[in-house]
PDB file of N, CA and C in Angstrom:
ATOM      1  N   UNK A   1      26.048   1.206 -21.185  1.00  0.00           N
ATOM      2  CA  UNK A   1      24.828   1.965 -20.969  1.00  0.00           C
ATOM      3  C   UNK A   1      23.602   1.036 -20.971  1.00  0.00           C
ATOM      4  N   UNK A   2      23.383   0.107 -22.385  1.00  0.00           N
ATOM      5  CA  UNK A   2      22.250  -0.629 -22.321  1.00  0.00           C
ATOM      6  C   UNK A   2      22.698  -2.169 -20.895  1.00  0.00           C
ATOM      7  N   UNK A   3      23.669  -2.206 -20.783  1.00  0.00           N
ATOM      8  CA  UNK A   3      23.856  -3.411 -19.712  1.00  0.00           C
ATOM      9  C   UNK A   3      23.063  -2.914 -18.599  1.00  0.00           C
ATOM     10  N   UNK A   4      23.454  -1.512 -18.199  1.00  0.00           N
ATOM     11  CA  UNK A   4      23.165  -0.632 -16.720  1.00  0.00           C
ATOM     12  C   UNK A   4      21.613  -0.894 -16.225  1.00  0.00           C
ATOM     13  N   UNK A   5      21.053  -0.566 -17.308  1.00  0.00           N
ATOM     14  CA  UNK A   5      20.124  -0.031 -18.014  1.00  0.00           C
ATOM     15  C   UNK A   5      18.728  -1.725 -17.991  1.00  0.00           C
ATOM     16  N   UNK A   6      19.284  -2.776 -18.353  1.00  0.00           N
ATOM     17  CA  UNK A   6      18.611  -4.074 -18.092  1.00  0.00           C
ATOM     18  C   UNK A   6      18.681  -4.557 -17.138  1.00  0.00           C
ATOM     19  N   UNK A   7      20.334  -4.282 -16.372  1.00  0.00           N
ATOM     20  CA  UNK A   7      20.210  -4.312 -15.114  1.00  0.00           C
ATOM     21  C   UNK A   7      19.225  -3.642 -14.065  1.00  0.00           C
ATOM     22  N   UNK A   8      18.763  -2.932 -14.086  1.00  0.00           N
ATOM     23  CA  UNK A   8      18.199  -1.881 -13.579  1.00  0.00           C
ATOM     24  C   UNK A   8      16.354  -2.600 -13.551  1.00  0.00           C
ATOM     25  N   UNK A   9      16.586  -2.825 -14.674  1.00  0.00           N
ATOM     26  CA  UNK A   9      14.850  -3.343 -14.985  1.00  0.00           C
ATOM     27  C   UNK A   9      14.264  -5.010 -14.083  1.00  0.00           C
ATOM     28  N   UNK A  10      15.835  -5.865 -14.687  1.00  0.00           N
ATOM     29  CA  UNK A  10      15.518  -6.561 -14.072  1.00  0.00           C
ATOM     30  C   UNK A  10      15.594  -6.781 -12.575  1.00  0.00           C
ATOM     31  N   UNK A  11      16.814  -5.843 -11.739  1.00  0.00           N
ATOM     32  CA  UNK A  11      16.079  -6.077 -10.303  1.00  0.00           C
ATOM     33  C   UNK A  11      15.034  -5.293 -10.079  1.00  0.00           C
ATOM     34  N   UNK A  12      14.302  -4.354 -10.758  1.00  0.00           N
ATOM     35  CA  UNK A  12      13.258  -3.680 -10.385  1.00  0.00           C
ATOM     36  C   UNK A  12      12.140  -4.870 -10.791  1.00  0.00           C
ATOM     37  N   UNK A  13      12.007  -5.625 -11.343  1.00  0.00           N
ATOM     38  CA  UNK A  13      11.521  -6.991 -11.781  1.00  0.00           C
ATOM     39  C   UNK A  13      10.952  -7.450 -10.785  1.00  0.00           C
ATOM     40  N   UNK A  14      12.498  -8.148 -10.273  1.00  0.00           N
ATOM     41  CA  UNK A  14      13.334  -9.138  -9.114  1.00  0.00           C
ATOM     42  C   UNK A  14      12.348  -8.814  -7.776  1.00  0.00           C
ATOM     43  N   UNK A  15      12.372  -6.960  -7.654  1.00  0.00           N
ATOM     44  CA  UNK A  15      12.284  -6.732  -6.243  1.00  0.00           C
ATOM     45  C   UNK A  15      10.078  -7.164  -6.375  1.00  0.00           C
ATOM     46  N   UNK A  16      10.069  -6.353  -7.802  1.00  0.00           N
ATOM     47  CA  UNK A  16       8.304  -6.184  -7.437  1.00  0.00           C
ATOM     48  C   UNK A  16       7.875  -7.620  -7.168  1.00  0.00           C
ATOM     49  N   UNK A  17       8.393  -8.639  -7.817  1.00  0.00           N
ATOM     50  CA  UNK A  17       7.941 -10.315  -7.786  1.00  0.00           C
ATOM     51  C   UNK A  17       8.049 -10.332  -6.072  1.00  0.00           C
ATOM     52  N   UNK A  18       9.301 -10.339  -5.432  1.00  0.00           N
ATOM     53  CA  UNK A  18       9.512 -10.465  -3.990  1.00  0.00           C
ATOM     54  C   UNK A  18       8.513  -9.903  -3.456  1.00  0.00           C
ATOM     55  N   UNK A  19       8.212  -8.781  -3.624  1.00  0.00           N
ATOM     56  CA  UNK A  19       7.277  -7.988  -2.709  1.00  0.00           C
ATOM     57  C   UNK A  19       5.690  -8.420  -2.899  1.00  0.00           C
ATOM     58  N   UNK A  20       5.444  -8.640  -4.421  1.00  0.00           N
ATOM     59  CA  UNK A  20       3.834  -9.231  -4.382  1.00  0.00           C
ATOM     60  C   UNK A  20       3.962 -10.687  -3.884  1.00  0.00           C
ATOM     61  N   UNK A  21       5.144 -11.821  -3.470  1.00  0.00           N
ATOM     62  CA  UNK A  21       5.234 -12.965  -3.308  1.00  0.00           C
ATOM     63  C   UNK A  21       5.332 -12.663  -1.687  1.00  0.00           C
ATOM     64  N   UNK A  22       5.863 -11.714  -0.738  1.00  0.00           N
ATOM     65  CA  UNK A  22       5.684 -11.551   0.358  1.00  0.00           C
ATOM     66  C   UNK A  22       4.690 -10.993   0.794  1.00  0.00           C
ATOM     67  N   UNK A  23       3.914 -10.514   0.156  1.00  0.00           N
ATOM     68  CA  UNK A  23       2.674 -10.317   0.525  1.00  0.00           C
ATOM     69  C   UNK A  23       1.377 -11.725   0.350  1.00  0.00           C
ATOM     70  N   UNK A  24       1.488 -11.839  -0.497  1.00  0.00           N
ATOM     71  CA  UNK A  24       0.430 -13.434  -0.297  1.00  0.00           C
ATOM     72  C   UNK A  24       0.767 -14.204   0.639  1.00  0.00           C
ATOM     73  N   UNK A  25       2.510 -14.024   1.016  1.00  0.00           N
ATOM     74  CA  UNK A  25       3.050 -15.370   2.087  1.00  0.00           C
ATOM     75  C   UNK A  25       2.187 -14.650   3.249  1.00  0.00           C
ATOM     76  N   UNK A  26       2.376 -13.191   3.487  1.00  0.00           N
ATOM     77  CA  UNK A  26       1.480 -12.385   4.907  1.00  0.00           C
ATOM     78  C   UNK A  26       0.213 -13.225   4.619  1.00  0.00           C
ATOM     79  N   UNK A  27      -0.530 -13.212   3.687  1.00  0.00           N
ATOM     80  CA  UNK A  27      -2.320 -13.181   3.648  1.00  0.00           C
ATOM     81  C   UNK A  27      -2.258 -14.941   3.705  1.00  0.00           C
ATOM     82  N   UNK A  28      -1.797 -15.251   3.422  1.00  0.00           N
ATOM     83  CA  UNK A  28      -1.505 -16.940   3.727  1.00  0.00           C
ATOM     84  C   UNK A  28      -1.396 -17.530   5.395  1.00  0.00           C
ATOM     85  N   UNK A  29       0.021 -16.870   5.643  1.00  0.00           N
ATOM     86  CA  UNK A  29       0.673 -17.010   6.682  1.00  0.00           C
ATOM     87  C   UNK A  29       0.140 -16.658   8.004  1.00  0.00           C
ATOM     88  N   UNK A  30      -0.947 -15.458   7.900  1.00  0.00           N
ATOM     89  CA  UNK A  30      -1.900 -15.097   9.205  1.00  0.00           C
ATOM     90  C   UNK A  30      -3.103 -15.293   8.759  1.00  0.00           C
ATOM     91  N   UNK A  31      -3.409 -15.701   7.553  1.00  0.00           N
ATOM     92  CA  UNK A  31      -4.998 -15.926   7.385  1.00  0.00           C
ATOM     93  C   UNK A  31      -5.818 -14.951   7.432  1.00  0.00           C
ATOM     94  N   UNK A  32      -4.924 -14.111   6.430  1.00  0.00           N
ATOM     95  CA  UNK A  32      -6.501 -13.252   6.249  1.00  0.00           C
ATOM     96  C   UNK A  32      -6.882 -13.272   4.103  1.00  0.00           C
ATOM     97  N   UNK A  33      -7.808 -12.350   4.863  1.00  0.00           N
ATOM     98  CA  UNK A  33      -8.496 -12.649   3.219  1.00  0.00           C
ATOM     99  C   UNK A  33      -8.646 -10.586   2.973  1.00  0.00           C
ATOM    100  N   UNK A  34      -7.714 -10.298   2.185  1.00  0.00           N
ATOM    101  CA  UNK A  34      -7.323  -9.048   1.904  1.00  0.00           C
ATOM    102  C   UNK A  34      -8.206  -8.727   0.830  1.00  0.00           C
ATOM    103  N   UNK A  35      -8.847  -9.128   0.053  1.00  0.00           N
ATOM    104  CA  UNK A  35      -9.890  -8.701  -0.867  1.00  0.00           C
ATOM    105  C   UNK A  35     -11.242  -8.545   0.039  1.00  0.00           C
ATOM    106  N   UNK A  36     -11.606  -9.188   1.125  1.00  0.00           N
ATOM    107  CA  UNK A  36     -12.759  -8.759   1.617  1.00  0.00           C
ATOM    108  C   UNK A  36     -12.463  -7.693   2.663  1.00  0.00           C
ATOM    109  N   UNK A  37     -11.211  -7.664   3.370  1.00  0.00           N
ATOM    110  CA  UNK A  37     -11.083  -6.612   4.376  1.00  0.00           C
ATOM    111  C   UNK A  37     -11.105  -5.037   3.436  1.00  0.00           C
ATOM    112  N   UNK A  38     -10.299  -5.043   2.540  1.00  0.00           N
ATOM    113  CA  UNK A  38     -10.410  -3.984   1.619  1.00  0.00           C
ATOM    114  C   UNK A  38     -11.328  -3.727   0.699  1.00  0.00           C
ATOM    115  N   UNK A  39     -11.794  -4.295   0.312  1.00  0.00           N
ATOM    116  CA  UNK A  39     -13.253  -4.024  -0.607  1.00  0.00           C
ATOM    117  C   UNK A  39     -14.481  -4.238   0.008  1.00  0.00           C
ATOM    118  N   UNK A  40     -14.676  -5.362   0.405  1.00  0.00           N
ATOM    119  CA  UNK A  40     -16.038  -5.141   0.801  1.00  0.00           C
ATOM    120  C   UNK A  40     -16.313  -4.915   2.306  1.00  0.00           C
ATOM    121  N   UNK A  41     -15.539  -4.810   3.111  1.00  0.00           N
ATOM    122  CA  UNK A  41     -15.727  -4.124   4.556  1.00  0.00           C
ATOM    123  C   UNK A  41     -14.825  -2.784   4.470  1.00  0.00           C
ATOM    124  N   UNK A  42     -14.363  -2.220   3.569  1.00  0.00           N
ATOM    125  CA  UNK A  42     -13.472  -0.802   3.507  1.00  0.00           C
ATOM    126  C   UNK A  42     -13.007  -0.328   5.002  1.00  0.00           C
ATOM    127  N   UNK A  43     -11.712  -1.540   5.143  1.00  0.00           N
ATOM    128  CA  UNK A  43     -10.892  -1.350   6.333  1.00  0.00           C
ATOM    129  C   UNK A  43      -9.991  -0.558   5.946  1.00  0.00           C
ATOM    130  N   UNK A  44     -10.237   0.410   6.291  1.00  0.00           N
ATOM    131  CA  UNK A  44      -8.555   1.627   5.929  1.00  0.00           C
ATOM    132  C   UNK A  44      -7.500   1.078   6.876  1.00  0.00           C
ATOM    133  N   UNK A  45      -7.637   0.719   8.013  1.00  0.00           N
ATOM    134  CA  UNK A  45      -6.365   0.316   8.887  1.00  0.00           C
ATOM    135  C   UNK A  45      -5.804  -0.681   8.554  1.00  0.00           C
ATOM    136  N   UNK A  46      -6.833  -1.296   8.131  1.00  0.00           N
ATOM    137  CA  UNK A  46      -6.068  -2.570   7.555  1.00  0.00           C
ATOM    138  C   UNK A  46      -5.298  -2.234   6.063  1.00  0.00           C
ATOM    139  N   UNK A  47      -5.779  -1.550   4.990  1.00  0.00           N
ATOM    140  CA  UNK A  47      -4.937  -1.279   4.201  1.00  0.00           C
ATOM    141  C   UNK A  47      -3.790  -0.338   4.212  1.00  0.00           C
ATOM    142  N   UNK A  48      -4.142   0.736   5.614  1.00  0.00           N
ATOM    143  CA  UNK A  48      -2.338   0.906   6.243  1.00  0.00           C
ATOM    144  C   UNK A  48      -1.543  -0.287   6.648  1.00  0.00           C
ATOM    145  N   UNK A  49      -2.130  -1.024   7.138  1.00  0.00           N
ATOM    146  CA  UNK A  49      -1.123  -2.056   7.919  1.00  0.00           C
ATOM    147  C   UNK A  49      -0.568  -2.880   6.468  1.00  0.00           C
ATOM    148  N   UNK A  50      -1.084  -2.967   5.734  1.00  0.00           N
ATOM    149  CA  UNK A  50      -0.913  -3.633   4.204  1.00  0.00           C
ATOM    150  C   UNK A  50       0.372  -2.772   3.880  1.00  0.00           C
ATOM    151  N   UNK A  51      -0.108  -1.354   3.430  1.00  0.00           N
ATOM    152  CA  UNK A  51       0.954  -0.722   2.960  1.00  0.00           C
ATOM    153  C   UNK A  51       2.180   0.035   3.777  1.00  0.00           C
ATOM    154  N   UNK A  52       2.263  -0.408   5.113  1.00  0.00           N
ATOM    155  CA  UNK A  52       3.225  -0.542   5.888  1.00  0.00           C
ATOM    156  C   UNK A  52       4.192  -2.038   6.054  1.00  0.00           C
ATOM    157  N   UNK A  53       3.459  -2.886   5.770  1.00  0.00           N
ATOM    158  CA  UNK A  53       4.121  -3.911   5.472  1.00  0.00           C
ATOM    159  C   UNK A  53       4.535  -3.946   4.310  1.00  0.00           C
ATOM    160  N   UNK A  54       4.159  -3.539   3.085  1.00  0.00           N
ATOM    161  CA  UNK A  54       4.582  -3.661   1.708  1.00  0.00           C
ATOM    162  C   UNK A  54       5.767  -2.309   1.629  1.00  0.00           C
ATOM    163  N   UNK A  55       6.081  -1.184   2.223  1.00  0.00           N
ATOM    164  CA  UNK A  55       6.980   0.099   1.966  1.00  0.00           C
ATOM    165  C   UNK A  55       7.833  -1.386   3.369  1.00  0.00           C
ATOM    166  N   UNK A  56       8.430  -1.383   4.488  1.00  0.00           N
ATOM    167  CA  UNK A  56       8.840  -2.457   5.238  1.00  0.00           C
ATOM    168  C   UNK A  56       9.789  -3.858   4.260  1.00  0.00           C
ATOM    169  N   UNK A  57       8.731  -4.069   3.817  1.00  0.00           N
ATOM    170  CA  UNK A  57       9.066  -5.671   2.897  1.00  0.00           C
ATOM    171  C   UNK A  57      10.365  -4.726   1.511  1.00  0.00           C
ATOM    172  N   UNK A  58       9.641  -3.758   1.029  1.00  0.00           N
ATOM    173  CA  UNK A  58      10.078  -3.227   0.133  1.00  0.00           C
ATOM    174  C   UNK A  58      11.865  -2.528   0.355  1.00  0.00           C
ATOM    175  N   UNK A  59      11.576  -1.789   1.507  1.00  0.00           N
ATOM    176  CA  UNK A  59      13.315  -1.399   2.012  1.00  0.00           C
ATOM    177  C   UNK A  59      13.943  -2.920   2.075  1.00  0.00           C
ATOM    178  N   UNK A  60      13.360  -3.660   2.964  1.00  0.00           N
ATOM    179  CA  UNK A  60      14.296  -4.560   3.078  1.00  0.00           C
ATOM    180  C   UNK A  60      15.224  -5.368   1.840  1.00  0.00           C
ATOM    181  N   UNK A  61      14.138  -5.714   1.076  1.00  0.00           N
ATOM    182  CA  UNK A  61      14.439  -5.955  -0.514  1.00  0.00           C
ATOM    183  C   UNK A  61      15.445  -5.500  -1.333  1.00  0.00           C
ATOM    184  N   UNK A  62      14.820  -4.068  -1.464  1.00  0.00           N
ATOM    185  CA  UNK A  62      16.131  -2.770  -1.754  1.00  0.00           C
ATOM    186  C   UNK A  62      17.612  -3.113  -1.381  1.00  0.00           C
ATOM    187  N   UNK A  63      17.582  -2.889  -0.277  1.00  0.00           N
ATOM    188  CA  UNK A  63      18.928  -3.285   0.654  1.00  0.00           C
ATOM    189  C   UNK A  63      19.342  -4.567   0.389  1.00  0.00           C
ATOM    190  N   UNK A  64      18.818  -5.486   0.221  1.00  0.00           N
ATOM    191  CA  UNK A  64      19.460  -6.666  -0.282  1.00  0.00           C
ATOM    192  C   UNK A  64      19.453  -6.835  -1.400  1.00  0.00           C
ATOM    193  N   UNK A  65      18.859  -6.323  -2.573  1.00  0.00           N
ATOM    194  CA  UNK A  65      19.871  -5.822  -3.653  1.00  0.00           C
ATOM    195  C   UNK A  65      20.825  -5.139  -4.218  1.00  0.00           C
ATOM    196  N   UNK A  66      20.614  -4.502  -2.979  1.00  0.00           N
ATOM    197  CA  UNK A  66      21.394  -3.277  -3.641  1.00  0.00           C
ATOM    198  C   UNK A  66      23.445  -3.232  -3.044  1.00  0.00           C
ATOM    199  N   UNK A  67      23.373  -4.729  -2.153  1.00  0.00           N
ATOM    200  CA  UNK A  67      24.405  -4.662  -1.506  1.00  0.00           C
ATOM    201  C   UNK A  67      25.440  -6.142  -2.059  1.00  0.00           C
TER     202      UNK A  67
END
């Protein structure tokens, strides 16, 4: 039960590290600067396109843990 159970935590860990580490590689990797598009120019499309890439990044993750 407690094995299941740490298991559980740590790929939920595993996956959130991947997903905030694939996201900086995006804001790196195309050059943008995601604190000014979202805060101080309040781009909503752009923070869909954020959280379409992050639910995206996130299945994929899933699935490769989970297999």
């Amino acid at each position: 039960m407690i094995i299941e159970f740490l298991s559980t935590l740590l790929y939920s860990v595993v996956g959130i590290v991947m997903l905030l580490l694939a996201v900086v590689v995006a804001d790196r990797l195309f050059r943008l600067n995601l604190r000014h598009e979202l805060v101080e120019e309040h781009n909503v499309a752009f923070g869909i396109l954020i959280a379409g890439m992050a639910v995206a990044i996130g299945l994929i993750i899933a699935g490769t843990i989970s297999s």
